[in-house]
N, C-alpha and C. Protein backbone atom coordinates (compact mmCIF):
# COMPACT_ATOMS: atom_id res chain seq x y z
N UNK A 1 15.65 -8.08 -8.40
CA UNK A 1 14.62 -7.84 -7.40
C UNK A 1 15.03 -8.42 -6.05
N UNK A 2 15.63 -10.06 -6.16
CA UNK A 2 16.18 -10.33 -5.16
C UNK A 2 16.82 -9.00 -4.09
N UNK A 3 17.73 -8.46 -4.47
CA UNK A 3 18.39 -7.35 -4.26
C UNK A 3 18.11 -6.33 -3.16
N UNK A 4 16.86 -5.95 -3.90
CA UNK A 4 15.82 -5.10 -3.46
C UNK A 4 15.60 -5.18 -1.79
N UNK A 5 15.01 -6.67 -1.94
CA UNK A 5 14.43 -7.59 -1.24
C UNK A 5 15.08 -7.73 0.46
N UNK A 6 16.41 -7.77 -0.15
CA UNK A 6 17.73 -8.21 0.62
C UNK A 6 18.13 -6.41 1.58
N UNK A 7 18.21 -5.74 0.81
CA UNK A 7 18.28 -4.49 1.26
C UNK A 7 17.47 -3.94 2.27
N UNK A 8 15.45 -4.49 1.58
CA UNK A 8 14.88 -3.75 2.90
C UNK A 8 15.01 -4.88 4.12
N UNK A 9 15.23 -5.78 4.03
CA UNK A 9 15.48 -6.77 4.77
C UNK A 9 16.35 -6.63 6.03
N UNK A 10 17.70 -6.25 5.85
CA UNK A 10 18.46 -5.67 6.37
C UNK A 10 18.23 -4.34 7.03
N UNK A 11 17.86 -3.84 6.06
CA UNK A 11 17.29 -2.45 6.30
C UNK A 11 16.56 -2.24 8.20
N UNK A 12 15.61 -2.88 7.35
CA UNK A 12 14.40 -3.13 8.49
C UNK A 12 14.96 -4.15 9.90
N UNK A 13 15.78 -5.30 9.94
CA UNK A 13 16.69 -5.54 10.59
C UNK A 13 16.92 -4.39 11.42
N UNK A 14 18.17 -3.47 10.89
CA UNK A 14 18.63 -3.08 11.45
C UNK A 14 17.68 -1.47 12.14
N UNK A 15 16.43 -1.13 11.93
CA UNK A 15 15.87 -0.22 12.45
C UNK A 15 15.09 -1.19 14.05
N UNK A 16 14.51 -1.73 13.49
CA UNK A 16 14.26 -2.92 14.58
C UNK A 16 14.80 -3.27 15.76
N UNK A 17 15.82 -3.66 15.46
CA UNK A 17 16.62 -4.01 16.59
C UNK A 17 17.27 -2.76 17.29
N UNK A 18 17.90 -1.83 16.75
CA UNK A 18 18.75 -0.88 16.93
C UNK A 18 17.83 0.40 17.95
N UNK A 19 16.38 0.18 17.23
CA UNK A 19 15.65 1.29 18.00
C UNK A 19 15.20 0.71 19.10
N UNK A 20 14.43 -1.08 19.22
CA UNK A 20 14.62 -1.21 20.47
C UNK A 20 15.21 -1.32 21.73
N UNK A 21 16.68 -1.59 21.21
CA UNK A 21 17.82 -1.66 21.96
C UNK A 21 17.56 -0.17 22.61
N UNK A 22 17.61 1.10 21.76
CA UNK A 22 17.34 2.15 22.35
C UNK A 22 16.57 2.51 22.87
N UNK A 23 15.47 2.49 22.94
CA UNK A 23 14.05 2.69 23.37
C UNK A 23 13.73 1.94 24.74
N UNK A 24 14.14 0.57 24.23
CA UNK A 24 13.99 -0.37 25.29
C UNK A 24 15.02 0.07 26.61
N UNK A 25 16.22 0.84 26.39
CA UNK A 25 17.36 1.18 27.33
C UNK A 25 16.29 2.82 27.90
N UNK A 26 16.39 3.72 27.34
CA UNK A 26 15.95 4.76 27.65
C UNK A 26 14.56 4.18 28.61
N UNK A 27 13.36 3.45 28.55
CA UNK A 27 12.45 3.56 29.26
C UNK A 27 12.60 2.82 30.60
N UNK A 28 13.68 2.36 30.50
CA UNK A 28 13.59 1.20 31.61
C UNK A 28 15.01 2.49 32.15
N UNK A 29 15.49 2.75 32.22
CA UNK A 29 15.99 3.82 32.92
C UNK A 29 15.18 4.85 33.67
N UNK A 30 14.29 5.16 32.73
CA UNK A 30 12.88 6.23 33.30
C UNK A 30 12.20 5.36 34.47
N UNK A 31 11.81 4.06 34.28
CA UNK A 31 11.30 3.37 34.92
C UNK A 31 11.63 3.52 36.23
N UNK A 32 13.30 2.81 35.97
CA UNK A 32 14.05 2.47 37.45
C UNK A 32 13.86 3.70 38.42
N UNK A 33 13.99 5.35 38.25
CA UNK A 33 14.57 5.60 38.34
C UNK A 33 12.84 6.41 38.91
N UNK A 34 12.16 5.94 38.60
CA UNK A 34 10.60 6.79 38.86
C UNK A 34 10.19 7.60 38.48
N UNK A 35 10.75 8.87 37.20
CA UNK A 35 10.76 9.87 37.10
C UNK A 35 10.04 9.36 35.94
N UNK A 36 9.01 8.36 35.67
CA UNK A 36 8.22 8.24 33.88
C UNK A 36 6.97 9.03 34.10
N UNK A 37 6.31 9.53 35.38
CA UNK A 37 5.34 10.06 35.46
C UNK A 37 6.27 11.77 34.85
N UNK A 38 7.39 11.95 34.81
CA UNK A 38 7.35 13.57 34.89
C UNK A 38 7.67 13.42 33.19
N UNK A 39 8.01 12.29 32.86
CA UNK A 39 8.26 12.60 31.35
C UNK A 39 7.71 11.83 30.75
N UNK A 40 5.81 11.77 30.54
CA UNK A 40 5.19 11.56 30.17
C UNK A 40 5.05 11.67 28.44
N UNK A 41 5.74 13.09 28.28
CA UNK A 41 5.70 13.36 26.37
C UNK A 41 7.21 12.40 26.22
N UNK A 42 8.00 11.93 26.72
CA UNK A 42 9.08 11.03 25.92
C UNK A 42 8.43 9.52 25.87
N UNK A 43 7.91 9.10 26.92
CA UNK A 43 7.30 7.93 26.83
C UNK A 43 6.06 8.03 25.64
N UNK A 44 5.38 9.07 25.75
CA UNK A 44 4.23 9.30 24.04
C UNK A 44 4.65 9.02 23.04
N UNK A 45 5.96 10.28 22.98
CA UNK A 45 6.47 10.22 21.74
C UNK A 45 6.85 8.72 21.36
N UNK A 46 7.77 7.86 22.14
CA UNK A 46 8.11 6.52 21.93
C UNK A 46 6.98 5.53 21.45
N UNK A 47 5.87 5.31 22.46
CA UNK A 47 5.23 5.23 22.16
C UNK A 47 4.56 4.87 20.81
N UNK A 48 4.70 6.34 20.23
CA UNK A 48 3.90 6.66 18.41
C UNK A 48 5.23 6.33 17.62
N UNK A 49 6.57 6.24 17.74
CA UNK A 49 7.52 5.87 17.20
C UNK A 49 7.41 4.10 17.01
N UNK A 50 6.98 3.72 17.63
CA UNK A 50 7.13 2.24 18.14
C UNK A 50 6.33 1.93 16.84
N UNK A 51 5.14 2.21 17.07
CA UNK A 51 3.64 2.21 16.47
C UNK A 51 3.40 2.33 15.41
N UNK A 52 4.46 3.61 14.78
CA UNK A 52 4.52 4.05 13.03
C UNK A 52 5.43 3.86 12.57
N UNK A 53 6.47 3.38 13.29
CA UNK A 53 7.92 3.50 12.35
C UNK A 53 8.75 1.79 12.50
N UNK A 54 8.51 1.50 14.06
CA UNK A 54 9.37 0.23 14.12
C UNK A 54 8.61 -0.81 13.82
N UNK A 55 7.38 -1.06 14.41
CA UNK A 55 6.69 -2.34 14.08
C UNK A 55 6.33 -2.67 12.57
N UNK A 56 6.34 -1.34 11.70
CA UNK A 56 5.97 -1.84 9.95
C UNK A 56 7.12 -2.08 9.55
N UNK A 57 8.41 -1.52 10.58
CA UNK A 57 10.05 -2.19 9.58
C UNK A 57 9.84 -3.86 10.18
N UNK A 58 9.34 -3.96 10.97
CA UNK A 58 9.13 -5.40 11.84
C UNK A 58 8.79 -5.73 10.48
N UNK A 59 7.83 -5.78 10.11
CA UNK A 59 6.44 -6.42 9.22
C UNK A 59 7.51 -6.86 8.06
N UNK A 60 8.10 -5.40 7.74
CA UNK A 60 9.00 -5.15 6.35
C UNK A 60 10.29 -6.33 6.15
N UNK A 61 10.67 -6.37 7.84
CA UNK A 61 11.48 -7.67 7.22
C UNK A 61 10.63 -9.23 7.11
N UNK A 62 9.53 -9.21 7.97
CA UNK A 62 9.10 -10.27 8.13
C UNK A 62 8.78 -10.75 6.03
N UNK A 63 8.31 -9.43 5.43
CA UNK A 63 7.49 -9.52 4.29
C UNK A 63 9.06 -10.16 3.32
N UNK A 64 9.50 -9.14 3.56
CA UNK A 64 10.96 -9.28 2.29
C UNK A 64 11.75 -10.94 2.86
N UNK A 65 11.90 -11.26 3.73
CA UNK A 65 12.28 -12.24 4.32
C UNK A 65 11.36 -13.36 3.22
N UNK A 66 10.54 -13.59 3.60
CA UNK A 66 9.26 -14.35 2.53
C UNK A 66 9.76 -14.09 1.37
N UNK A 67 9.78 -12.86 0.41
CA UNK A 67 10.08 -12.67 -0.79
C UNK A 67 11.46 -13.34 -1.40
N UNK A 68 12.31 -13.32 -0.44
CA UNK A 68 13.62 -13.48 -0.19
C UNK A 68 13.80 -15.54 -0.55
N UNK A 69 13.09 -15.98 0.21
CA UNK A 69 12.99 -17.44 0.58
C UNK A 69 12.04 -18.02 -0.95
N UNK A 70 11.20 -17.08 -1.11
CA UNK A 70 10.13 -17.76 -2.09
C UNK A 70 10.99 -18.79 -3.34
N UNK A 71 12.11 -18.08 -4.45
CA UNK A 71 12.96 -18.77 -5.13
C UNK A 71 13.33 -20.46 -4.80
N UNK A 72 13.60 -20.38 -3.75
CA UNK A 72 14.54 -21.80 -3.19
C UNK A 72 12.95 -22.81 -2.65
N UNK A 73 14.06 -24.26 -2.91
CA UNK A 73 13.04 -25.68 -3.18
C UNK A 73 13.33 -25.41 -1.01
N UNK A 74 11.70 -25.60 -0.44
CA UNK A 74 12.22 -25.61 0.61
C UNK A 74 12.47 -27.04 1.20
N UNK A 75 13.07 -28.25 0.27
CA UNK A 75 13.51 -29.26 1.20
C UNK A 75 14.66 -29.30 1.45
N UNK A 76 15.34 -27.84 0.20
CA UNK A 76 16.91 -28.07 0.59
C UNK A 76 17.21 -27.08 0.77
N UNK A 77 16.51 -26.50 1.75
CA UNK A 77 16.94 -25.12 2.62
C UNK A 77 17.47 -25.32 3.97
N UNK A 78 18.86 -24.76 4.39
CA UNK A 78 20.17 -25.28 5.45
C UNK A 78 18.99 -25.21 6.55
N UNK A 79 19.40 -25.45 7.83
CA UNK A 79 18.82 -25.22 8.85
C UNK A 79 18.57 -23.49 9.82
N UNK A 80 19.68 -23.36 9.59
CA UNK A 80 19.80 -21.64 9.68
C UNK A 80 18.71 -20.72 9.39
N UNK A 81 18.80 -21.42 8.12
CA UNK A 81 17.78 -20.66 7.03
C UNK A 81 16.05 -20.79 7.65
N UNK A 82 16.10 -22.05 7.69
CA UNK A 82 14.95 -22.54 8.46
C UNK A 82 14.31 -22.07 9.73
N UNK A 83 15.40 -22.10 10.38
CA UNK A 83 15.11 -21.26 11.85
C UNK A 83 15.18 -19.78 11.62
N UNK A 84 15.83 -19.32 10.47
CA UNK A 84 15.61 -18.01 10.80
C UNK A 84 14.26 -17.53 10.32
N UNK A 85 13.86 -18.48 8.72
CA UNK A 85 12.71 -17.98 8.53
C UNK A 85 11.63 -18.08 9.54
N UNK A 86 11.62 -19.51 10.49
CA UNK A 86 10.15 -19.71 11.14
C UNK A 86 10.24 -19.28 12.92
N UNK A 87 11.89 -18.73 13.74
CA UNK A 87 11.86 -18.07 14.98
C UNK A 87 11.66 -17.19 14.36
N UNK A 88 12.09 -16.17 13.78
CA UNK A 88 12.05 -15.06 12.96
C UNK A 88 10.91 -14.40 13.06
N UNK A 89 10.24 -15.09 12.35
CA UNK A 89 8.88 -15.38 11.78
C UNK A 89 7.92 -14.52 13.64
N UNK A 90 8.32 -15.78 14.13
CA UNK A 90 7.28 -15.73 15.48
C UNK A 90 7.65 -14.62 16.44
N UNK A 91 9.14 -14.81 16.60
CA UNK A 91 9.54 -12.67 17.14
C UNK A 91 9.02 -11.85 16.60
N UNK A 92 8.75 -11.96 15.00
CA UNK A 92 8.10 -10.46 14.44
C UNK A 92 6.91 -10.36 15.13
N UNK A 93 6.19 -11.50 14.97
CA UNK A 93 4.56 -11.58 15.41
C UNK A 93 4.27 -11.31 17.05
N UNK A 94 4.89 -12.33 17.41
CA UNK A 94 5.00 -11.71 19.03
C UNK A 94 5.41 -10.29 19.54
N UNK A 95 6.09 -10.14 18.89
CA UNK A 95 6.75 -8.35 19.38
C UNK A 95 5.61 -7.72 18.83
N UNK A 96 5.14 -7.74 17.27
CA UNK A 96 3.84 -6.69 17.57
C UNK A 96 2.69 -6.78 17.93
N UNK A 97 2.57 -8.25 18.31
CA UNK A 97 1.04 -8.51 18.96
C UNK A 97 1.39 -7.60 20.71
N UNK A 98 2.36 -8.10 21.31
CA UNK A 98 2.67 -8.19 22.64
C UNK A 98 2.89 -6.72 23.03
N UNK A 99 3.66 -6.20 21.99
CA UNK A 99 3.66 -4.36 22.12
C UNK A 99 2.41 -3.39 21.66
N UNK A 100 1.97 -3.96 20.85
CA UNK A 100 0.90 -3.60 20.56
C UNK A 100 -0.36 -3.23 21.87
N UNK A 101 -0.43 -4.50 22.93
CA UNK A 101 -1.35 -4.60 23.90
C UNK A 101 -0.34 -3.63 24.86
N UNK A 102 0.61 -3.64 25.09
CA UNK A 102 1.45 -3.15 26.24
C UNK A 102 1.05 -1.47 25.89
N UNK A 103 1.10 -1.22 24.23
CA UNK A 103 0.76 0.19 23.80
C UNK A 103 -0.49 0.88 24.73
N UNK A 104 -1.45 -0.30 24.01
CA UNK A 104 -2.94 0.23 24.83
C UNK A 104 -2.73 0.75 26.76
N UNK A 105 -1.85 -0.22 26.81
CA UNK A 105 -1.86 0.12 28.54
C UNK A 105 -1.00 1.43 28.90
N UNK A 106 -0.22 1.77 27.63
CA UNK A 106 0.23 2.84 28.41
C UNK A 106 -0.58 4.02 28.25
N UNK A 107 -1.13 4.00 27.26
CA UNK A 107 -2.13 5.32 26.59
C UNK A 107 -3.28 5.14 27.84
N UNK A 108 -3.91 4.07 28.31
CA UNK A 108 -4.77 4.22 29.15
C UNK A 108 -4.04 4.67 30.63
N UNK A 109 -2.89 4.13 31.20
CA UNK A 109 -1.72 4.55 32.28
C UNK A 109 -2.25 6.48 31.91
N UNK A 110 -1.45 6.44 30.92
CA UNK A 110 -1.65 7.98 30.85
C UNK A 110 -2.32 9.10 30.74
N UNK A 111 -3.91 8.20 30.30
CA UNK A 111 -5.15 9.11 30.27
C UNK A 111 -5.51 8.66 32.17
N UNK A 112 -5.40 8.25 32.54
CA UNK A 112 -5.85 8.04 34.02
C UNK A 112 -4.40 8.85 34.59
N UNK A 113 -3.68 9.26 34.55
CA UNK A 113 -2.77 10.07 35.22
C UNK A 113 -3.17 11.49 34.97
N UNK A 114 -3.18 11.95 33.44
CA UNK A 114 -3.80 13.35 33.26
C UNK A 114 -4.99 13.64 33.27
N UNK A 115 -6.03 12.82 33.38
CA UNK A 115 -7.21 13.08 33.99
C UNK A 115 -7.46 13.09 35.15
N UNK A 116 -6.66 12.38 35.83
CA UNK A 116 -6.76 12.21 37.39
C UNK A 116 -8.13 11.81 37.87
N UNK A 117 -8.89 10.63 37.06
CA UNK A 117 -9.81 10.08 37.29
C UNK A 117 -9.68 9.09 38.23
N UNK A 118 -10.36 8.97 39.70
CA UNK A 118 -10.30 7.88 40.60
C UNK A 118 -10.60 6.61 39.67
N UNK A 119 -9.72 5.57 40.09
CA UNK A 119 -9.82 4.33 39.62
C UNK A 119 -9.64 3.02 40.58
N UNK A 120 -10.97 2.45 40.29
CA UNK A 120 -10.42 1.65 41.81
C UNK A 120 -8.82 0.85 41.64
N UNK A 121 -8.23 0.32 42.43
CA UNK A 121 -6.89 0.13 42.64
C UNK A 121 -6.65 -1.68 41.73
N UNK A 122 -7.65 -2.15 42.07
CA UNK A 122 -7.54 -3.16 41.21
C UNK A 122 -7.62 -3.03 39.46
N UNK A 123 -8.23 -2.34 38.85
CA UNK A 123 -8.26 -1.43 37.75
C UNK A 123 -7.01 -0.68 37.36
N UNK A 124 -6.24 0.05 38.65
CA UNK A 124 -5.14 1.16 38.25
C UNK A 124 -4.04 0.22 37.40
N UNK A 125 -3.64 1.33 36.38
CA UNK A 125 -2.31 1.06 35.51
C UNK A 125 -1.49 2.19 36.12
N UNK A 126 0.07 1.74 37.11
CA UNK A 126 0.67 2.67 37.46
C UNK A 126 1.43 2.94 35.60
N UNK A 127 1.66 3.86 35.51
CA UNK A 127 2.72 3.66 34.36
C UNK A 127 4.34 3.56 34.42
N UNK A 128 4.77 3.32 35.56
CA UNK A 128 6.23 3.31 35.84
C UNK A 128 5.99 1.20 35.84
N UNK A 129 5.60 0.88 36.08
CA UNK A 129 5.10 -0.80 35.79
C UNK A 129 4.79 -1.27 34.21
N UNK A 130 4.27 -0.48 33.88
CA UNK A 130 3.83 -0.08 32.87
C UNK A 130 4.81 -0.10 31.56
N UNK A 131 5.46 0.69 31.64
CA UNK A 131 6.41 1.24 31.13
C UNK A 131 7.56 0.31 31.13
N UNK A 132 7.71 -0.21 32.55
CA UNK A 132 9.25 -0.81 32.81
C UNK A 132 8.67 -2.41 31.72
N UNK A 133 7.40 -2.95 32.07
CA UNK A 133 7.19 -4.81 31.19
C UNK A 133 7.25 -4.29 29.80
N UNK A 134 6.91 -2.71 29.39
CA UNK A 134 7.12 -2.32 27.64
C UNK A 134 8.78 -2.40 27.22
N UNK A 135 9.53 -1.84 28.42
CA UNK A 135 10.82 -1.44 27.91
C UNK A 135 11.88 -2.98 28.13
N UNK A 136 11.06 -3.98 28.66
CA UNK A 136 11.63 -5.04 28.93
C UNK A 136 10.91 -5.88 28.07
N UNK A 137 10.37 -5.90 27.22
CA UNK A 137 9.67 -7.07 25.79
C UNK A 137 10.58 -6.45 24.98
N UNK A 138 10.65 -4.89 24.60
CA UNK A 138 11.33 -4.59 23.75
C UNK A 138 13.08 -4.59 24.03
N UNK A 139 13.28 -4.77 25.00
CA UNK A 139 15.13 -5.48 24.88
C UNK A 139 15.01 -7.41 24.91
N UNK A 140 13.75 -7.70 25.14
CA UNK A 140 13.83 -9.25 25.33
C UNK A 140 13.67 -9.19 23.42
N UNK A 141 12.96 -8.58 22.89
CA UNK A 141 12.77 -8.99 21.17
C UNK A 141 13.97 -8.65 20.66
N UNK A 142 14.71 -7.76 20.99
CA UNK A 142 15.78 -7.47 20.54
C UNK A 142 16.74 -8.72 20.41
N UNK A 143 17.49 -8.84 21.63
CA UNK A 143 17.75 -10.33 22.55
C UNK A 143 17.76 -10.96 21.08
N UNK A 144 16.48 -11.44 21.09
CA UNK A 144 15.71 -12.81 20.86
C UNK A 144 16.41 -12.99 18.78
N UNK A 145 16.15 -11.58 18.43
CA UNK A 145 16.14 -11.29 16.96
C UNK A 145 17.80 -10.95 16.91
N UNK A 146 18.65 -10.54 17.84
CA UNK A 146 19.63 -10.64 17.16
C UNK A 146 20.93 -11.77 17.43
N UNK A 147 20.08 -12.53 18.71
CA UNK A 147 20.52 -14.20 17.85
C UNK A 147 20.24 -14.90 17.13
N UNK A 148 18.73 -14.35 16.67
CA UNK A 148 19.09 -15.43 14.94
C UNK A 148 19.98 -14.79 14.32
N UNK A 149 20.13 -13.17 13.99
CA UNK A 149 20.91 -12.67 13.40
C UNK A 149 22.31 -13.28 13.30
N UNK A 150 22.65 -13.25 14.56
CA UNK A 150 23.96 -14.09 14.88
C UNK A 150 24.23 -15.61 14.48
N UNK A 151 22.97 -16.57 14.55
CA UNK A 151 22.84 -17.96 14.17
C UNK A 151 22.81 -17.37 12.71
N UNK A 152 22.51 -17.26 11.76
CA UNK A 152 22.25 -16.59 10.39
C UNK A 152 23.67 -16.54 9.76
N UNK A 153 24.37 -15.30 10.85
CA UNK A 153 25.21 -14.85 9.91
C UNK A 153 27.11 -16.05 10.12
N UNK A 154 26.86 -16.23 11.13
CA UNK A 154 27.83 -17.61 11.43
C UNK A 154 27.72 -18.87 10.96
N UNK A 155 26.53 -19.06 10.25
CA UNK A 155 25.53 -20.32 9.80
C UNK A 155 25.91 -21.51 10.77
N UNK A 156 25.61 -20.77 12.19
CA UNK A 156 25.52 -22.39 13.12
C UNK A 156 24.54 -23.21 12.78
N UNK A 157 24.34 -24.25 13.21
CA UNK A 157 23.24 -25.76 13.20
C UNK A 157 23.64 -26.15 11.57
């Protein structure tokens, strides 16, 4: 079962990181570049990708990670191990609490763009702002998750 465990672990690892690296590159290009208002359905689609597919592989390693650790006495677990379970731990949580809220802002960015409902200016969500602090959490979690990866797999500390 260990096995198992270890597989979606990795698994999920590597959807995680790999799609935000991508995701996170593609929107912040749209961003820079001003053109996120004309491609409104790639930022959606991302969006619902983020939402259904990356944040439960998030969860998935956070879960198997746990399953993974449960076996071992934790007073004589290396330090590595330690930090990876409990930074680990707090990137998963932070990335989907933090994307999660950034989600809401873009869906509202984008119902106030295609409705073209006046909004007073203190209220407005441009979505090129919008867009660029989403596509920049998701290369900072990346960042963040694949130096433990790296502390992990070198077993520094």
């Amino acid at each position: 079962m260990q096995s198992f465990y270890y597989f979606l672990h990795i698994i999920g690892v590597i959807i995680w990181i790999g799609s935000f690296i991508g995701f996170g590159l593609l929107l912040r290009s749209l961003a820079k570049k001003e053109s996120v208002e004309q491609h409104t359905q790639v930022v959606t689609k991302i969006d619902q990708l983020v939402k259904r597919l990356i944040l439960p592989s998030a969860l998935v390693v956070m879960i198997s990670g746990v399953f993974l650790i449960l076996p071992y006495d934790r007073g004589s677990l290396p330090l590595y191990i330690t930090l990876m379970e409990q930074a680990g731990s707090l990137i998963i949580l932070l990335s989907i609490i933090v994307l999660t809220i950034q989600s809401r802002k873009i869906q509202k960015a984008l119902r106030q763009q295609t409705d073209g409902v006046e909004v007073s200016s203190a209220k407005k969500l441009t979505l090129q702002g919008v867009t660029d602090v989403y596509s920049k959490f998701m290369l900072g979690s990346a960042v963040m998750a694949s130096t433990i990866v790296v502390i992990v797999s070198m077993k520094i500390m």
